[in-house]
Protein backbone atom coordinates (compact mmCIF):
# COMPACT_ATOMS: atom_id res chain seq x y z
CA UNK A 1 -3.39 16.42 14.00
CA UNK A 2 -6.32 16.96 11.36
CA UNK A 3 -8.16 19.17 14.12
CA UNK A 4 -5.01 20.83 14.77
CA UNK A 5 -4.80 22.15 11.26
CA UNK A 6 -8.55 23.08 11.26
CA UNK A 7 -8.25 25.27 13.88
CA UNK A 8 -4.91 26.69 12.70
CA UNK A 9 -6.96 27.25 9.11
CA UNK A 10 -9.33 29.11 11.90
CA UNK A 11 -7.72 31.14 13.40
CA UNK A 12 -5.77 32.64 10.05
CA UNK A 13 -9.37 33.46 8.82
CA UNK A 14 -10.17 34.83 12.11
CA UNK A 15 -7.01 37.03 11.94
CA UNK A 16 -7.26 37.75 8.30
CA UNK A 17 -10.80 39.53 9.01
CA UNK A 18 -9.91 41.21 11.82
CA UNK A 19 -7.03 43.21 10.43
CA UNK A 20 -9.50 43.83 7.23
CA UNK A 21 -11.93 45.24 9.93
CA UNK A 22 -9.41 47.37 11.46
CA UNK A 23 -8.15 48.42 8.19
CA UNK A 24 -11.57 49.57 6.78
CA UNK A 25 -13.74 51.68 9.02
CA UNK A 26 -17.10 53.31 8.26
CA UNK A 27 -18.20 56.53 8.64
CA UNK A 28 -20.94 59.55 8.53
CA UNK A 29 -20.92 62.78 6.88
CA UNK A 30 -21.43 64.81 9.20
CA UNK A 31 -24.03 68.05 7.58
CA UNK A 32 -22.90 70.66 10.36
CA UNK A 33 -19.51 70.11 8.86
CA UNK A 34 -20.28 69.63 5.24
CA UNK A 35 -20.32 72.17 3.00
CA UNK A 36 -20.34 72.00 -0.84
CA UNK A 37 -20.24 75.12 -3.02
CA UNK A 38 -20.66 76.02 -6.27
CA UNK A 39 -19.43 78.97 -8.77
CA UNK A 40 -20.03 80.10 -11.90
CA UNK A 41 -19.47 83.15 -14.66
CA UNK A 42 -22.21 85.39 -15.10
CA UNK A 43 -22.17 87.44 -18.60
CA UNK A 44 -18.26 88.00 -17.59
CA UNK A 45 -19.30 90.82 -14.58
CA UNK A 46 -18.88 88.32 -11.46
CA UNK A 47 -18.86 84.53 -10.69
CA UNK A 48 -21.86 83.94 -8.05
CA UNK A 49 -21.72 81.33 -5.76
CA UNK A 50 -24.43 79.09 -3.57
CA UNK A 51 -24.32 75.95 -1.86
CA UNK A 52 -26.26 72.71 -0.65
CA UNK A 53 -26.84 72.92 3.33
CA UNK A 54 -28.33 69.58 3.57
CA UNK A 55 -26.17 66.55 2.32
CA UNK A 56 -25.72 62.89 3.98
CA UNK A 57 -23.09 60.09 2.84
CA UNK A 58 -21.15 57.44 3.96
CA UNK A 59 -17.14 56.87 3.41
CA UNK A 60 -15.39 53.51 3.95
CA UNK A 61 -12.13 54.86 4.70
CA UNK A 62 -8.68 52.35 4.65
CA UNK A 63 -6.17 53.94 6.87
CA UNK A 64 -3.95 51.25 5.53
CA UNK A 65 -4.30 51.94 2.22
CA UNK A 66 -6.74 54.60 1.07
CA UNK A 67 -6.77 53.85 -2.46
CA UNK A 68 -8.96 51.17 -1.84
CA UNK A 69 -11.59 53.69 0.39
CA UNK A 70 -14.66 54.47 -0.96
CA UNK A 71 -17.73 57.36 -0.59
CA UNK A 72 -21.50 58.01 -1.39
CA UNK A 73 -22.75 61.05 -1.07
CA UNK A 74 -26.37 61.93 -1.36
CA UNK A 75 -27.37 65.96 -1.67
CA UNK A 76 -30.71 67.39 -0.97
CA UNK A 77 -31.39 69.75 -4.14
CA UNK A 78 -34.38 71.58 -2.33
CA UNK A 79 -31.70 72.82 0.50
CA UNK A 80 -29.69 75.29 -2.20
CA UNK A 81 -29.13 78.91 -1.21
CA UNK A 82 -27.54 81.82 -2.38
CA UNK A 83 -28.32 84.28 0.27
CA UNK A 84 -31.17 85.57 -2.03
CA UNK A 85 -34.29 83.81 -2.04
CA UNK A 86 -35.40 84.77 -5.59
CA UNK A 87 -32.25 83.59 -6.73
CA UNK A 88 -32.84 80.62 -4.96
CA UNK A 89 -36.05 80.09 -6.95
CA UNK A 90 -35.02 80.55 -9.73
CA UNK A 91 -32.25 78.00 -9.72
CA UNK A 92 -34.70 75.40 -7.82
CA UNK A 93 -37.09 76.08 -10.97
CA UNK A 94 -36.95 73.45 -13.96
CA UNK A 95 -34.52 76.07 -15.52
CA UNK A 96 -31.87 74.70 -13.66
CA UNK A 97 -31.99 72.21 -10.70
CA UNK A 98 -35.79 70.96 -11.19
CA UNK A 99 -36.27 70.27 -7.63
CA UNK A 100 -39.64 69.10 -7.65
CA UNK A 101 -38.84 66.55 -10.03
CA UNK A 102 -35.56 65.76 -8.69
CA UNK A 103 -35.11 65.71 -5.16
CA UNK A 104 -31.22 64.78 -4.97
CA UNK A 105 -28.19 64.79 -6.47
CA UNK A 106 -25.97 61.50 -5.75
CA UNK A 107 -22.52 60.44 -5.98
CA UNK A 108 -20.13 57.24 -6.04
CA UNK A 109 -16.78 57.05 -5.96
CA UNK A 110 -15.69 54.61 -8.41
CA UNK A 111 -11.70 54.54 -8.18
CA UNK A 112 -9.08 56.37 -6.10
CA UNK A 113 -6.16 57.24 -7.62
CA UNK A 114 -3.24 58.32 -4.87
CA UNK A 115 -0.87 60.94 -5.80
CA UNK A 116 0.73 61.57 -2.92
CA UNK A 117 0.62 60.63 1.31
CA UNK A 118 -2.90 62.58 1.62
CA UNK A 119 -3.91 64.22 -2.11
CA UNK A 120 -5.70 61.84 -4.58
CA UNK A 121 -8.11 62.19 -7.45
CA UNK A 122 -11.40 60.47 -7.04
CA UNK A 123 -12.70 59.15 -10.02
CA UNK A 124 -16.82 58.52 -9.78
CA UNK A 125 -20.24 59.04 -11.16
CA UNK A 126 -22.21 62.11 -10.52
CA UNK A 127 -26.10 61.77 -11.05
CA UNK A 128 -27.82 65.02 -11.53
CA UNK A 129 -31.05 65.92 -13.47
CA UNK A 130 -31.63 62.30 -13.69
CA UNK A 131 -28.05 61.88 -16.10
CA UNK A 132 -25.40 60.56 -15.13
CA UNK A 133 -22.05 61.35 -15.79
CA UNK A 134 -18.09 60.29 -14.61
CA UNK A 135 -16.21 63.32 -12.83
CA UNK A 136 -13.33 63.56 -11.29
CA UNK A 137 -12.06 65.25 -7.86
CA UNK A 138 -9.62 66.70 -6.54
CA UNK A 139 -9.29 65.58 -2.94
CA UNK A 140 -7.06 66.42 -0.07
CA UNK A 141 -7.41 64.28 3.56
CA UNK A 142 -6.79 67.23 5.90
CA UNK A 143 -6.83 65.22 9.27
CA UNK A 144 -7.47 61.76 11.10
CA UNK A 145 -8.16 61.65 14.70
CA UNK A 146 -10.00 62.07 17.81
CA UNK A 147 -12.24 65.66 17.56
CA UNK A 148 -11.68 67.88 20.30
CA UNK A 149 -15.64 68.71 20.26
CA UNK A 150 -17.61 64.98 20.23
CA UNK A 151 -14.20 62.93 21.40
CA UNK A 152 -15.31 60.91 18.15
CA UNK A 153 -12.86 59.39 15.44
CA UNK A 154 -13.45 61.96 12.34
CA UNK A 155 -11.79 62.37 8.82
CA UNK A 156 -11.38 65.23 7.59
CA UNK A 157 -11.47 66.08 3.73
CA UNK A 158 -10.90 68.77 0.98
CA UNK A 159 -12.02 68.58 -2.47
CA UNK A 160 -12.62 70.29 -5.67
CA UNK A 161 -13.66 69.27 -8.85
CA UNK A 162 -15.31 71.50 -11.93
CA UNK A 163 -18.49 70.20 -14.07
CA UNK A 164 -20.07 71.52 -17.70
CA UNK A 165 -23.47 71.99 -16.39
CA UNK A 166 -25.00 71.18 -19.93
CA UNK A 167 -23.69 67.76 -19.84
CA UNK A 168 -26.42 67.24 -17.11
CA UNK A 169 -29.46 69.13 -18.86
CA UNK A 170 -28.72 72.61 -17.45
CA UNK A 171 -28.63 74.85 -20.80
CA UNK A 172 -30.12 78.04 -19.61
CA UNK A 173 -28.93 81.00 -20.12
CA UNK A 174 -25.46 79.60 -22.16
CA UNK A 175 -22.72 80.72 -22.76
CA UNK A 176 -23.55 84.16 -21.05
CA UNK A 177 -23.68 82.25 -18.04
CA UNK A 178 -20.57 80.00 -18.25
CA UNK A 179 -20.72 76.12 -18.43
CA UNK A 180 -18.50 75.08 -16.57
CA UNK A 181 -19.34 75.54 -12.89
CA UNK A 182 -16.71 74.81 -10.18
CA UNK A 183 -17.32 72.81 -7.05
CA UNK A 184 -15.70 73.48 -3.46
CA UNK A 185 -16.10 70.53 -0.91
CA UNK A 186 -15.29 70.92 2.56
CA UNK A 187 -16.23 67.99 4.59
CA UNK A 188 -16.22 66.18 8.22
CA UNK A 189 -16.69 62.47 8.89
CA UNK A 190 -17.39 60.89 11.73
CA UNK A 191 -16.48 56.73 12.62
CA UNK A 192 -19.95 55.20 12.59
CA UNK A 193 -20.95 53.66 15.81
């Protein structure tokens, strides 16, 4: 009877795991289908906008309950563009993104907060110029499934959020060129093999 219960205690532990496993799944950003822009006043005329073309992370995504999902993203600085290379420069230059000195940008989702079947905010920490600093986005799952392209399991997610760049070193040019700079994310996951 003893070894009866042991194995009953086994096979609830078993169980228990496996519907965690199922519940939680891990996957890639994938950086054909991640884009993340940015856009910001200029002396009132325009807002110009850029983004980051090279940017990896990982999302643990619960199906079951996606509060408790999770994502770290890492973004190459170097990879900015604006369409204009001596705009591009200038904004890889220690005036603003300091690219030789800081190769990435990096962040980490610290709580989800659900406010409805597929919207949520996403509270985390951004680093950026070597600071780091709590933001929060606004984050829509599009889709869940199977993509018609690679057959694969992929995610799909919206997101915006909107930064003061001088809270993360970059002063220059202020306030002619605004400080707060806001953030489109468009992004593709796919289940990690």
């Amino acid at each position: 009877m003893k070894h009866l219960y042991s194995l009953f205690a086994a096979l609830t532990i078993l169980a228990a795991s496996t519907n965690l496993s199922l519940a939680a799944e891990k996957y890639k950003l994938d950086p054909r289908h991640t884009n993340i822009i940015w856009k910001v006043g200029h002396f009132g005329f325009s807002f110009p906008s850029g983004k980051f073309t090279n940017t990896e992370g990982t999302l643990i995504l619960d199906e079951k309950d996606l509060s408790k999902s999770k994502i770290e993203v890492t973004i190459k600085l170097a990879t900015i563009t604006t369409g204009e290379k001596k705009f591009d420069n200038h904004l890889s230059s220690p005036d603003f993104f300091n690219v030789k000195k800081f190769k990435v940008a990096k962040f980490k989702s610290t709580e989800i907060v659900m406010k409805s079947n597929n919207k949520a905010k996403i509270h985390g920490a951004l680093t950026l110029n070597g600071i780091t600093k709590p933001i929060v986005l606004d984050a829509k799952l599009n889709k869940i499934g199977p993509s018609p392209a690679t057959k694969q399991k992929t995610a799909g997610f919206s997101a915006t959020a909107t930064i003061k760049r001088s809270e993360f070193g970059i002063k220059f040019g202020l306030p002619a060129i605004e400080d707060n700079v806001k953030i489109d994310i468009e992004t593709e996951a796919i289940l990690a093999k």
